[in-house]
N, C-alpha and C. Protein backbone atom coordinates (compact mmCIF):
# COMPACT_ATOMS: atom_id res chain seq x y z
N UNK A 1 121.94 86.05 115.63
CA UNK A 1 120.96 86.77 116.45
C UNK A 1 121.47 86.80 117.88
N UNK A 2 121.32 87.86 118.27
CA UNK A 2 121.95 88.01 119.94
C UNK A 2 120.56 88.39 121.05
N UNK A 3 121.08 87.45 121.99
CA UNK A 3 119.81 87.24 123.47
C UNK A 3 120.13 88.04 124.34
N UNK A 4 121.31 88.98 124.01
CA UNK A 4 121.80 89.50 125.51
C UNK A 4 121.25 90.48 125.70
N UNK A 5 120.94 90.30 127.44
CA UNK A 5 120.27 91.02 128.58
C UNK A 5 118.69 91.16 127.65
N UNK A 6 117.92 90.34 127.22
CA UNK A 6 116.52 90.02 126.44
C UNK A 6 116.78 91.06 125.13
N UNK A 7 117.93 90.84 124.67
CA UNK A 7 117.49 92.13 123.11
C UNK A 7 117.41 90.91 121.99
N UNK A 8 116.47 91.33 121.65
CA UNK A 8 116.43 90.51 120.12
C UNK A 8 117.19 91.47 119.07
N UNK A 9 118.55 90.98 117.98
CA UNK A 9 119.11 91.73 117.56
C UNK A 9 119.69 90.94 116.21
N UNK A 10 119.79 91.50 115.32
CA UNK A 10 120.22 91.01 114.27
C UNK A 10 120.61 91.85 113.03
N UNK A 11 122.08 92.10 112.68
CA UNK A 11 122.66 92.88 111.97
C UNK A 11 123.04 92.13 110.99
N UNK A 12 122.85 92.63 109.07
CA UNK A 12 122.75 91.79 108.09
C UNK A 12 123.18 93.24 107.22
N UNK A 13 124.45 92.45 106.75
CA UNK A 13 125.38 94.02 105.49
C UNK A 13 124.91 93.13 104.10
N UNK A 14 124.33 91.53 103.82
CA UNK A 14 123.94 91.73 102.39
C UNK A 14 122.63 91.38 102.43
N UNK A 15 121.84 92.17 102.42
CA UNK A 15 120.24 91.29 102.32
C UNK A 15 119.69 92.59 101.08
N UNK A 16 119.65 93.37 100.85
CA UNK A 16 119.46 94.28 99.79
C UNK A 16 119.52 93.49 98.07
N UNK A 17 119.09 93.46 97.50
CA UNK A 17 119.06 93.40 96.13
C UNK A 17 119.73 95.11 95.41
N UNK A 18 119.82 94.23 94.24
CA UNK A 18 120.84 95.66 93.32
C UNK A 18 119.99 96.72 92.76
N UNK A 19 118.63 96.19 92.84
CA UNK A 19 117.71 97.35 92.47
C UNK A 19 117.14 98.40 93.18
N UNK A 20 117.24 97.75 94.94
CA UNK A 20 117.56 98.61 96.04
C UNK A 20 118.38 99.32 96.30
N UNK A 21 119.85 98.73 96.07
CA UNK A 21 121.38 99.65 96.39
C UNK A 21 121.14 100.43 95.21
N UNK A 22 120.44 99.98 93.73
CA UNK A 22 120.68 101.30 93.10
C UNK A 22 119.21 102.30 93.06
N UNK A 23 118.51 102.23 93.72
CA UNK A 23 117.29 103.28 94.30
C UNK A 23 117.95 104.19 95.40
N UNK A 24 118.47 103.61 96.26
CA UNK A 24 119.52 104.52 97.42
C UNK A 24 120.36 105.29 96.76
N UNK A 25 121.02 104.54 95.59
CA UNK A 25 122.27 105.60 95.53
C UNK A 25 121.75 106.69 94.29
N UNK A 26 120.81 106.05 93.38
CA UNK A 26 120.58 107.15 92.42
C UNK A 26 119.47 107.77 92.69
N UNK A 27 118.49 107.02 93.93
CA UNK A 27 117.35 108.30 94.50
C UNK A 27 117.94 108.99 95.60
N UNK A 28 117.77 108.50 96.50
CA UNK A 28 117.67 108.67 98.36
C UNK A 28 118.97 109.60 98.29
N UNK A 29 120.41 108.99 97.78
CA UNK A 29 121.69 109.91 97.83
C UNK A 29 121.47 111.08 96.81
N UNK A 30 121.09 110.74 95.59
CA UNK A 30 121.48 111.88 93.98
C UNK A 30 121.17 112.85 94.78
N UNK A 31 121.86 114.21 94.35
CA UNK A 31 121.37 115.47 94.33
C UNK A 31 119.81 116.29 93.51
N UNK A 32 119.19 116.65 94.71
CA UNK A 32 117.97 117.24 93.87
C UNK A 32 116.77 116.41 93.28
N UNK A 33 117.16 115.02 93.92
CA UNK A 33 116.02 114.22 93.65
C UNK A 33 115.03 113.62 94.64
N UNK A 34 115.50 114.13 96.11
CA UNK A 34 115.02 113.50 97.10
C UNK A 34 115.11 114.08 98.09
N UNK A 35 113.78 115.00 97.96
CA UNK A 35 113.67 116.36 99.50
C UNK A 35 113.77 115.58 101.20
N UNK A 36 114.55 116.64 101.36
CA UNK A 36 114.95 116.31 103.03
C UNK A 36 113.61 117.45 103.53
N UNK A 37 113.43 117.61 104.95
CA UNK A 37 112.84 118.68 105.43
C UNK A 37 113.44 118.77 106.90
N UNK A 38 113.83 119.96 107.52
CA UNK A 38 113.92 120.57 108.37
C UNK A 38 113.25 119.96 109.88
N UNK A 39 113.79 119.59 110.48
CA UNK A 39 112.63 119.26 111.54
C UNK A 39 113.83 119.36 113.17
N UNK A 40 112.94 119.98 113.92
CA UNK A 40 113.40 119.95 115.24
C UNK A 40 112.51 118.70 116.09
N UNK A 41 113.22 118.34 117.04
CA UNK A 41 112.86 116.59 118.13
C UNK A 41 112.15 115.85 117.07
N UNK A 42 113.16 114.95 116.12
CA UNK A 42 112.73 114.20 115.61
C UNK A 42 112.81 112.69 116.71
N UNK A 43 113.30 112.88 117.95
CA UNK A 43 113.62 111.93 118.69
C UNK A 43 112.84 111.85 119.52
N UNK A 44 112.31 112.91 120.29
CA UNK A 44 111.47 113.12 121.18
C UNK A 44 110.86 114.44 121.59
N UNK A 45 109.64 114.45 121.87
CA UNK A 45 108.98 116.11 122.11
C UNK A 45 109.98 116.75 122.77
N UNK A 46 110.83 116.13 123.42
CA UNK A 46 111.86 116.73 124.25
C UNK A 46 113.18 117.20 123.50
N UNK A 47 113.31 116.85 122.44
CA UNK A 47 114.47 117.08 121.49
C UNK A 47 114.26 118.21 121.00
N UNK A 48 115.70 119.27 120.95
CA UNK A 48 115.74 120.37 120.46
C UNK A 48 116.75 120.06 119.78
N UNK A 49 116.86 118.97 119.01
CA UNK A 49 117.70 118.83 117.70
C UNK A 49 117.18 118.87 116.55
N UNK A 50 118.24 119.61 115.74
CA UNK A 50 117.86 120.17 114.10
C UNK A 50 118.44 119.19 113.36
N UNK A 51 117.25 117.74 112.55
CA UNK A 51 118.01 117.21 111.35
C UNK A 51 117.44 117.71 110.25
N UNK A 52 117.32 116.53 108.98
CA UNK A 52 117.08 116.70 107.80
C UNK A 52 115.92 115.65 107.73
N UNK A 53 115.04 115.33 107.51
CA UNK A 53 113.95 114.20 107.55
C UNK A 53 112.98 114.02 106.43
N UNK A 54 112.76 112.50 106.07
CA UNK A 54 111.77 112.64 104.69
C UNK A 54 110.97 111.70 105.14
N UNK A 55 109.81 111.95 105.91
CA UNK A 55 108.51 111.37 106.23
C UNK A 55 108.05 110.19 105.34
N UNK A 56 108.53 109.16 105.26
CA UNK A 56 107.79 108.19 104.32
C UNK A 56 106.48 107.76 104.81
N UNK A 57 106.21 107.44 105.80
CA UNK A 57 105.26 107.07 106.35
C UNK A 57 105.30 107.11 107.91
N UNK A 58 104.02 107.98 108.00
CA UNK A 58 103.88 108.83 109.19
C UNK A 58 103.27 107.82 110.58
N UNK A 59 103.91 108.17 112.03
CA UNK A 59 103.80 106.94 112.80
C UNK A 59 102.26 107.26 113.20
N UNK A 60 101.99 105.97 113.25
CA UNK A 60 100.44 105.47 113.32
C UNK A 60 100.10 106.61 114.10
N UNK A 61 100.43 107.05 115.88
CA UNK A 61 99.92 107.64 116.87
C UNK A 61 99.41 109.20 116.25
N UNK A 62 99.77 109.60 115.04
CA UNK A 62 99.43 110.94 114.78
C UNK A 62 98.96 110.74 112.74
N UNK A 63 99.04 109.77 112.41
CA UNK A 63 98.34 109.76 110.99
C UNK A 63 97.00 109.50 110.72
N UNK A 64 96.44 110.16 110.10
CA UNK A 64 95.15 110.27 109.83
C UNK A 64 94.14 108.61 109.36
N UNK A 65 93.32 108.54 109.94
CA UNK A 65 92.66 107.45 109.07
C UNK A 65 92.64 107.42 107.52
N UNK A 66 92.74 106.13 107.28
CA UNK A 66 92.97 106.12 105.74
C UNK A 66 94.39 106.00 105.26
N UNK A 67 95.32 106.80 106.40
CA UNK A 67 96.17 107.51 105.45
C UNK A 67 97.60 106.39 105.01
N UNK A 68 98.04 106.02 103.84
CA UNK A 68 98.99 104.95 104.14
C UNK A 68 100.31 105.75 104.04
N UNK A 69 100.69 106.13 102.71
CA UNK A 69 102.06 106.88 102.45
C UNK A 69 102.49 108.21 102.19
N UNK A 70 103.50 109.19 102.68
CA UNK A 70 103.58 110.55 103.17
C UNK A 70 104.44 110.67 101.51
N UNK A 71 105.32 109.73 100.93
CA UNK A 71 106.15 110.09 99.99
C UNK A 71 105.88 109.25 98.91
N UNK A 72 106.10 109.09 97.74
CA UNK A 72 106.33 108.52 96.53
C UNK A 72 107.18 107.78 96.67
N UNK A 73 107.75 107.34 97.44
CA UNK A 73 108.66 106.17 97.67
C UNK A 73 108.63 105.05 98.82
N UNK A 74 106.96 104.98 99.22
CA UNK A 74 106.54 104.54 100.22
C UNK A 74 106.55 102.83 99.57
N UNK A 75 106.25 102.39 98.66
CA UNK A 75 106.12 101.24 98.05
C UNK A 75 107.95 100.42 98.47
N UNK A 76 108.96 101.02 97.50
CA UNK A 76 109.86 101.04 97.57
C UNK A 76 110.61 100.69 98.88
N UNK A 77 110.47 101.24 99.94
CA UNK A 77 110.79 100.82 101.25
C UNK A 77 110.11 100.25 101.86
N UNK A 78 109.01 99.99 101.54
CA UNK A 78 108.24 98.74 102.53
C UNK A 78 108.66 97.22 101.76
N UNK A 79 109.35 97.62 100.41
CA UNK A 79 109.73 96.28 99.85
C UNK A 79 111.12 96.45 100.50
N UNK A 80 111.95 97.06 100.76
CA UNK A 80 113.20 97.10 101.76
C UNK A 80 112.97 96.58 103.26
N UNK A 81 111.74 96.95 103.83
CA UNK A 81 111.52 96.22 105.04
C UNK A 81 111.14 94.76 104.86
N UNK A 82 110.63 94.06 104.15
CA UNK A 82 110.23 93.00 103.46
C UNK A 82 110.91 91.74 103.32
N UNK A 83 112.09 92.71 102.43
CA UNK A 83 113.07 91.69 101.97
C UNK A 83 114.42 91.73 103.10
N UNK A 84 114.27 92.37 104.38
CA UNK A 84 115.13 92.02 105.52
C UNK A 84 114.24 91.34 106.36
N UNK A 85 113.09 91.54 106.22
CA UNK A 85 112.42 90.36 107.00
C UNK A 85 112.23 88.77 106.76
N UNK A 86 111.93 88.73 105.35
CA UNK A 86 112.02 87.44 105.20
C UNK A 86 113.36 87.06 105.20
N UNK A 87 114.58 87.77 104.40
CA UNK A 87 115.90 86.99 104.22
C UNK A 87 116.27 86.97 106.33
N UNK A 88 115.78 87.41 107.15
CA UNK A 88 115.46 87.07 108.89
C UNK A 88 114.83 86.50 109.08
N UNK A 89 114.11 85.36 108.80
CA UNK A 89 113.08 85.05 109.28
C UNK A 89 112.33 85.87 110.15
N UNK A 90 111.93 87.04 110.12
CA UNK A 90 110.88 87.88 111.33
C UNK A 90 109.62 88.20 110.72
N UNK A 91 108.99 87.66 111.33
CA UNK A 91 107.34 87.82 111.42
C UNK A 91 106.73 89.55 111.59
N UNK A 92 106.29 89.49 110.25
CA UNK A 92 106.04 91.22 110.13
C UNK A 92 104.24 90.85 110.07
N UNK A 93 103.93 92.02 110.57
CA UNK A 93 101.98 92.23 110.74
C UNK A 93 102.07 93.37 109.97
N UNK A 94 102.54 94.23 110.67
CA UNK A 94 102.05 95.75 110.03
C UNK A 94 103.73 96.51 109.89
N UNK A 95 103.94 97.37 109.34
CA UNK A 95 104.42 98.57 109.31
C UNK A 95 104.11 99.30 110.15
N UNK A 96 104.69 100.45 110.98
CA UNK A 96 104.28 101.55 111.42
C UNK A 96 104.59 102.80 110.89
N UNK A 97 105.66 102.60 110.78
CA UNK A 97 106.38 104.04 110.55
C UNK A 97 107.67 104.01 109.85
N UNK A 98 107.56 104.59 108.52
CA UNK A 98 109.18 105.08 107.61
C UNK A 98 110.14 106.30 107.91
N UNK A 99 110.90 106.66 108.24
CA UNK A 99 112.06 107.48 107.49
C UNK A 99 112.75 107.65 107.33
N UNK A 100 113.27 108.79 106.38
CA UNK A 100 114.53 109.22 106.44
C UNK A 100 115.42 109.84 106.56
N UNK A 101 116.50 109.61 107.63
CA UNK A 101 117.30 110.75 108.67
C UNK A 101 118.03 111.04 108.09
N UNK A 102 118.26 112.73 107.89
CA UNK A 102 120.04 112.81 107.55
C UNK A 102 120.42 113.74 108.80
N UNK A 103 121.66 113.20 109.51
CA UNK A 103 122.05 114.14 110.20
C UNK A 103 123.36 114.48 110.24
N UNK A 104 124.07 115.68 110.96
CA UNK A 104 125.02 116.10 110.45
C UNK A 104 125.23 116.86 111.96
N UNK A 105 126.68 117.46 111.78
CA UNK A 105 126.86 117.81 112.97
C UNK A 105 126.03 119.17 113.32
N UNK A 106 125.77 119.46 114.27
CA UNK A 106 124.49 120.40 114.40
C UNK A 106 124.82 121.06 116.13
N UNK A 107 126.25 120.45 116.61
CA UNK A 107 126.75 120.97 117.29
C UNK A 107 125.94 120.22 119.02
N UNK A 108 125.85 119.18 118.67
CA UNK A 108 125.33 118.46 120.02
C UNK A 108 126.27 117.08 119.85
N UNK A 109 126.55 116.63 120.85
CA UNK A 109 126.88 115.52 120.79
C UNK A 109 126.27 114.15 120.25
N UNK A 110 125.15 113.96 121.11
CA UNK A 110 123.94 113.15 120.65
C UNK A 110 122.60 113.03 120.85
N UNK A 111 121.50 112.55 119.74
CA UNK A 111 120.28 112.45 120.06
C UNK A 111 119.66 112.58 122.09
N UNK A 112 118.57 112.44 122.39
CA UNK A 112 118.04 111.91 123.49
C UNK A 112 117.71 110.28 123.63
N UNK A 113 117.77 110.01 124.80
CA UNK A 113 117.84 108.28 124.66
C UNK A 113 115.98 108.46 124.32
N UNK A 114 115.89 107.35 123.64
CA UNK A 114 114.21 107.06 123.39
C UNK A 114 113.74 106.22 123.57
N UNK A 115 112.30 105.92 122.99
CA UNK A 115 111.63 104.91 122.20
C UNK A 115 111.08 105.22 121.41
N UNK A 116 111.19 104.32 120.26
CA UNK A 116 109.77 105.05 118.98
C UNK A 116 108.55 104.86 119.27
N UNK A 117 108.03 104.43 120.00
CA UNK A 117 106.63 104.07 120.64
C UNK A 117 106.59 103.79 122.15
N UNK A 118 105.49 103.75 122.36
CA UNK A 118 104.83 103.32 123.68
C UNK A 118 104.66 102.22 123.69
N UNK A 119 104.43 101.36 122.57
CA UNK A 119 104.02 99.69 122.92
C UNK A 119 104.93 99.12 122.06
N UNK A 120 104.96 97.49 122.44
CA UNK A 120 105.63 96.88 121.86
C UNK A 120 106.02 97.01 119.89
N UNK A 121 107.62 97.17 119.71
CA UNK A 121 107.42 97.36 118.19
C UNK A 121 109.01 96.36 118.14
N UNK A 122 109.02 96.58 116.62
CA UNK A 122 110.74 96.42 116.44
C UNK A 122 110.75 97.33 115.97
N UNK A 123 112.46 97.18 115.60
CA UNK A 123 113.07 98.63 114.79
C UNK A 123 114.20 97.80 114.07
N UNK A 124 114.19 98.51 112.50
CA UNK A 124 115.22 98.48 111.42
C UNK A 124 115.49 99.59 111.28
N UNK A 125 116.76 99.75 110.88
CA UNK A 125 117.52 100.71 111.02
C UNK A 125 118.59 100.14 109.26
N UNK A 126 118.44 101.02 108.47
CA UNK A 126 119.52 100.68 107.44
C UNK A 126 120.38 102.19 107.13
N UNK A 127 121.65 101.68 107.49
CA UNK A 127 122.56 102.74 106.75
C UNK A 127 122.93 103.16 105.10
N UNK A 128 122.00 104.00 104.85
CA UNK A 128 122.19 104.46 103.14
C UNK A 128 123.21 104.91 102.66
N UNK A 129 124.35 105.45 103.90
CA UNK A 129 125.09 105.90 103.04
C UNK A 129 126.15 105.49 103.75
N UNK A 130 127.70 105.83 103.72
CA UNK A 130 129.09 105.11 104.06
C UNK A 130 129.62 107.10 104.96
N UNK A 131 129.60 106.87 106.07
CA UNK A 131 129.47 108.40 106.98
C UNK A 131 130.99 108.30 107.47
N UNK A 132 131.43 109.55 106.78
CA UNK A 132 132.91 109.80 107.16
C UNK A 132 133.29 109.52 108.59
N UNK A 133 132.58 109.95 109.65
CA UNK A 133 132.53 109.96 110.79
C UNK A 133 132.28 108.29 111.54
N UNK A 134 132.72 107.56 111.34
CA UNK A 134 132.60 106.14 111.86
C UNK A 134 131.71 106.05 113.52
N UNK A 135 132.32 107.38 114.20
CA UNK A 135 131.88 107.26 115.78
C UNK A 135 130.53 107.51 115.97
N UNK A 136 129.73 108.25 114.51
CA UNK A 136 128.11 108.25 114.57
C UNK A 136 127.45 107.31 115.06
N UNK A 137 128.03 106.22 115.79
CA UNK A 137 127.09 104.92 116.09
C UNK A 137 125.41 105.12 116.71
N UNK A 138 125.09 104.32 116.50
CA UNK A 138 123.59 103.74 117.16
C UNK A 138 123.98 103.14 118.49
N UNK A 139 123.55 103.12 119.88
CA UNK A 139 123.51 102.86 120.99
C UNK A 139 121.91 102.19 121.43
N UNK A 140 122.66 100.64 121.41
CA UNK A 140 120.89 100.50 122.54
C UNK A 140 121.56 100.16 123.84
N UNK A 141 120.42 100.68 124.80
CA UNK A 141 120.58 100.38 125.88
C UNK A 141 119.69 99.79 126.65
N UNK A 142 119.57 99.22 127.63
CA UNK A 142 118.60 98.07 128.74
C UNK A 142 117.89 99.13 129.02
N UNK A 143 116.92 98.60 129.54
CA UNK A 143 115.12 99.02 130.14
C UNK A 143 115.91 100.23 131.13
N UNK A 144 117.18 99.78 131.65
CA UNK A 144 117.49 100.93 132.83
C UNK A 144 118.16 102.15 132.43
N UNK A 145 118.43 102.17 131.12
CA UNK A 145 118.79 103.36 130.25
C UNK A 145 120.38 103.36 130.72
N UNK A 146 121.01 102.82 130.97
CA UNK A 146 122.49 102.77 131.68
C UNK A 146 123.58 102.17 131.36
N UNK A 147 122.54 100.53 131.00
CA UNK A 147 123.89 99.37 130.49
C UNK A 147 123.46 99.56 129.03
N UNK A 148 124.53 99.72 128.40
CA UNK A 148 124.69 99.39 126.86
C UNK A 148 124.92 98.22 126.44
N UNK A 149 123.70 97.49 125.92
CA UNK A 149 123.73 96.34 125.27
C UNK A 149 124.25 95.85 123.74
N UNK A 150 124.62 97.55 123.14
CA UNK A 150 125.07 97.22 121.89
C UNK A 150 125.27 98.56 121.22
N UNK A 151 126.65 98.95 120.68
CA UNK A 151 127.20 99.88 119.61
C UNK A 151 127.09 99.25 118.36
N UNK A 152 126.21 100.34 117.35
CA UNK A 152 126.72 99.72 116.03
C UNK A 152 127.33 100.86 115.29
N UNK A 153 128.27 100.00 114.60
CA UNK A 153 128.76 101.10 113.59
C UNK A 153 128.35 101.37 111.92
N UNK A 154 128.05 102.21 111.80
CA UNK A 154 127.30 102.63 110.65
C UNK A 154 128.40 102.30 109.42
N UNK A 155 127.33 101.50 108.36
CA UNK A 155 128.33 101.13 107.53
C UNK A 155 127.20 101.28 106.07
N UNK A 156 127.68 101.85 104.65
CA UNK A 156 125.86 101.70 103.92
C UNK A 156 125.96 100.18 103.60
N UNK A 157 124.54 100.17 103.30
CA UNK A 157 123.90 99.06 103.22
C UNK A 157 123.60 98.19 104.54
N UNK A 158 124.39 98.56 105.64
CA UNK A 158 123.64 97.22 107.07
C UNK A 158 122.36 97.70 107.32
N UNK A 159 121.67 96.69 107.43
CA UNK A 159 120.67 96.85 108.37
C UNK A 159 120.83 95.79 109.68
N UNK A 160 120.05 96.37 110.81
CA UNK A 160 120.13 96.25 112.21
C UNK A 160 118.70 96.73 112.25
N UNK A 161 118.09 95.32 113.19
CA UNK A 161 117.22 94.96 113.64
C UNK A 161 117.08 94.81 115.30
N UNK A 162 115.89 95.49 116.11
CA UNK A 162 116.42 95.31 117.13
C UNK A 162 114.64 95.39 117.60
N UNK A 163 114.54 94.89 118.91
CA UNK A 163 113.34 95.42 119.43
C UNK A 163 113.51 96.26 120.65
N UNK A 164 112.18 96.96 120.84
CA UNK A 164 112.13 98.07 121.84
C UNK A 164 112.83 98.67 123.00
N UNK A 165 114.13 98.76 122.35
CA UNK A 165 114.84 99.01 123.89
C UNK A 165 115.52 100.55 123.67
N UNK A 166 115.39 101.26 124.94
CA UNK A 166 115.92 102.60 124.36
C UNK A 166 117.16 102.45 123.93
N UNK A 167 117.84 103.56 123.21
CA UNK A 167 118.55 104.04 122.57
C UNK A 167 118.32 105.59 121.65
N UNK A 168 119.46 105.38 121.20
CA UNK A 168 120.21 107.30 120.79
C UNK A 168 121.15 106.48 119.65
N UNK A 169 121.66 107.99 119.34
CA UNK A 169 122.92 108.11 118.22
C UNK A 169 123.53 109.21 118.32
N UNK A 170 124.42 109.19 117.97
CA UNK A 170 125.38 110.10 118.18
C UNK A 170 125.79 110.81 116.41
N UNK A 171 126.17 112.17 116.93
CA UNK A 171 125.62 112.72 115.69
C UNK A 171 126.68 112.98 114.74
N UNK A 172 127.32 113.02 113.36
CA UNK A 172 128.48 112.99 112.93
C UNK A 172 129.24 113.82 112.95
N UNK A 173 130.69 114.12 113.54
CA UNK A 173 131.37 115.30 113.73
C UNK A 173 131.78 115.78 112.50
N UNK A 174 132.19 115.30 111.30
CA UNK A 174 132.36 115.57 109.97
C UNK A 174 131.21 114.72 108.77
N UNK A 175 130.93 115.18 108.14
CA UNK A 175 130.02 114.60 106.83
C UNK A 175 128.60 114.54 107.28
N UNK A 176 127.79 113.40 106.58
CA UNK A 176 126.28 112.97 107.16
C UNK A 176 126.21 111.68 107.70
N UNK A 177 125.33 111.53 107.93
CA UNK A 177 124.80 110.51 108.17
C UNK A 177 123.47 109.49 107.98
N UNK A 178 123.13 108.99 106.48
CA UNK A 178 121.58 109.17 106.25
C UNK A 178 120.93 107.62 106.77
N UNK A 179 119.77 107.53 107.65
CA UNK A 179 119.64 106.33 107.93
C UNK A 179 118.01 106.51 107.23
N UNK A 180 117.61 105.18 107.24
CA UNK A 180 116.62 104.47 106.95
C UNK A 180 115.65 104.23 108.36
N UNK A 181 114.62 104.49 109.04
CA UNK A 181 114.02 104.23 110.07
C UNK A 181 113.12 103.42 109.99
N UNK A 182 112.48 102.45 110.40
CA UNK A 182 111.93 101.58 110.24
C UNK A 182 110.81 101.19 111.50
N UNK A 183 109.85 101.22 111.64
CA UNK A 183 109.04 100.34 113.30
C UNK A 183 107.93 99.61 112.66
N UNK A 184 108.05 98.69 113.06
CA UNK A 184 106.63 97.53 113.35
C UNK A 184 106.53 96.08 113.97
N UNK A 185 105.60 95.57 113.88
CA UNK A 185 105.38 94.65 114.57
C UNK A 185 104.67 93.74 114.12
C-alpha cells in the first residue's frame, strides 16, 4: 500500500478467482454477449469523448430511488468488488457505481482530469482485458491536478485501488482498452 503525497493505493494482479477470469473472458470479452453503448463525457459533463460503456450500476447522484442494478451482471461484479476488498483488507459500506469502459482510439489523446464524485469515495479500477497499447495508462494526480502521484499500466486482471484524487487515462493508440469502474465507500 502506498502513502505518497496522502494517496491511499493498492495494486493486486491475483485476487480474482477462476470463475471471475472466466465470466470476463467468456462474458464481458466473447463476442455478442455483452452490449457496449455509445456514450459521449463519460468523464465529465465537460467531455466530448466517444467510448463504448455498459452501465452496471448507475452513480447514486442521478439513479432513481429503489433502483439497485442497470445490467444482469450487477450481482457478478459487486462479488468482484468484494473479493478485492476483503483479499485488501478495505472496509466497504456501500457501492456506488459500476462500469464498463471500452475505449479505443477515438482520435484524442486523453480523457479530462476528474473525479467520480463530489464527496469522499474510493475507486477500483480492474483491467479485463491485456490492451495492445501498453501507454493507455491510468494517471492519478494530487489535489493540485499537476504532480503525478502514480502511472499504472494496464495489464488484465490488475486491479488498482485508489481514493479520490483526480486523474485521467489516456486513450489506446492501437486495439481497446476494457476497464472495470468501480466507486464506493
Amino acid at each position: 500500500m502506498s502513502r505518497k503525497k496522502d494517496l491511499f493505493f493498492i495494486e493486486d494482479n491475483n485476487f480474482l478467482s477462476f470463475e471471475q477470469k472466466e465470466f470476463i473472458n467468456e462474458t464481458v470479452l466473447s463476442p455478442n454477449s455483452f452490449p457496449f453503448y455509445h456514450q459521449r463525457g463519460a468523464s465529465t459533463s465537460d467531455d466530448d469523448n466517444s467510448i463504448l460503456s455498459h452501465i452496471v450500476k448507475v452513480r447514486p447522484e442521478i439513479r432513481e430511488d429503489g433502483e439497485t442494478y442497470n445490467s444482469y451482471t450487477g450481482h457478478v461484479f459487486e462479488d468482484i468488488l468484494m473479493t478485492f476488498c476483503k483479499r485488501n483488507n478495505i472496509a466497504i459500506k456501500e457501492s456506488l457505481r459500476i462500469a464498463v469502459n471500452f475505449t479505443y482510439n477515438n482520435g484524442t489523446i486523453s480523457c479530462p482530469i476528474h473525479l467520480d464524485h463530489e464527496f469522499p469515495h474510493k475507486q477500483l479500477l480492474i483491467y479485463l482485458n491485456e490492451p495492445l497499447d501498453k501507454q493507455a495508462k491510468t494517471v492519478i494526480l494530487d489535489k493540485d491536478e499537476e504532480t503525478i502521484l502514480k502511472e499504472i499500466t494496464p495489464e488484465q486482471y490488475k486491479g488498482v485501488c485508489f481514493n479520490d484524487k483526480p486523474h485521467y487515462h489516456y486513450y489506446p493508440k492501437i486495439g481497446e482498452r476494457i476497464v472495470a469502474v468501480f466507486t464506493f465507500r
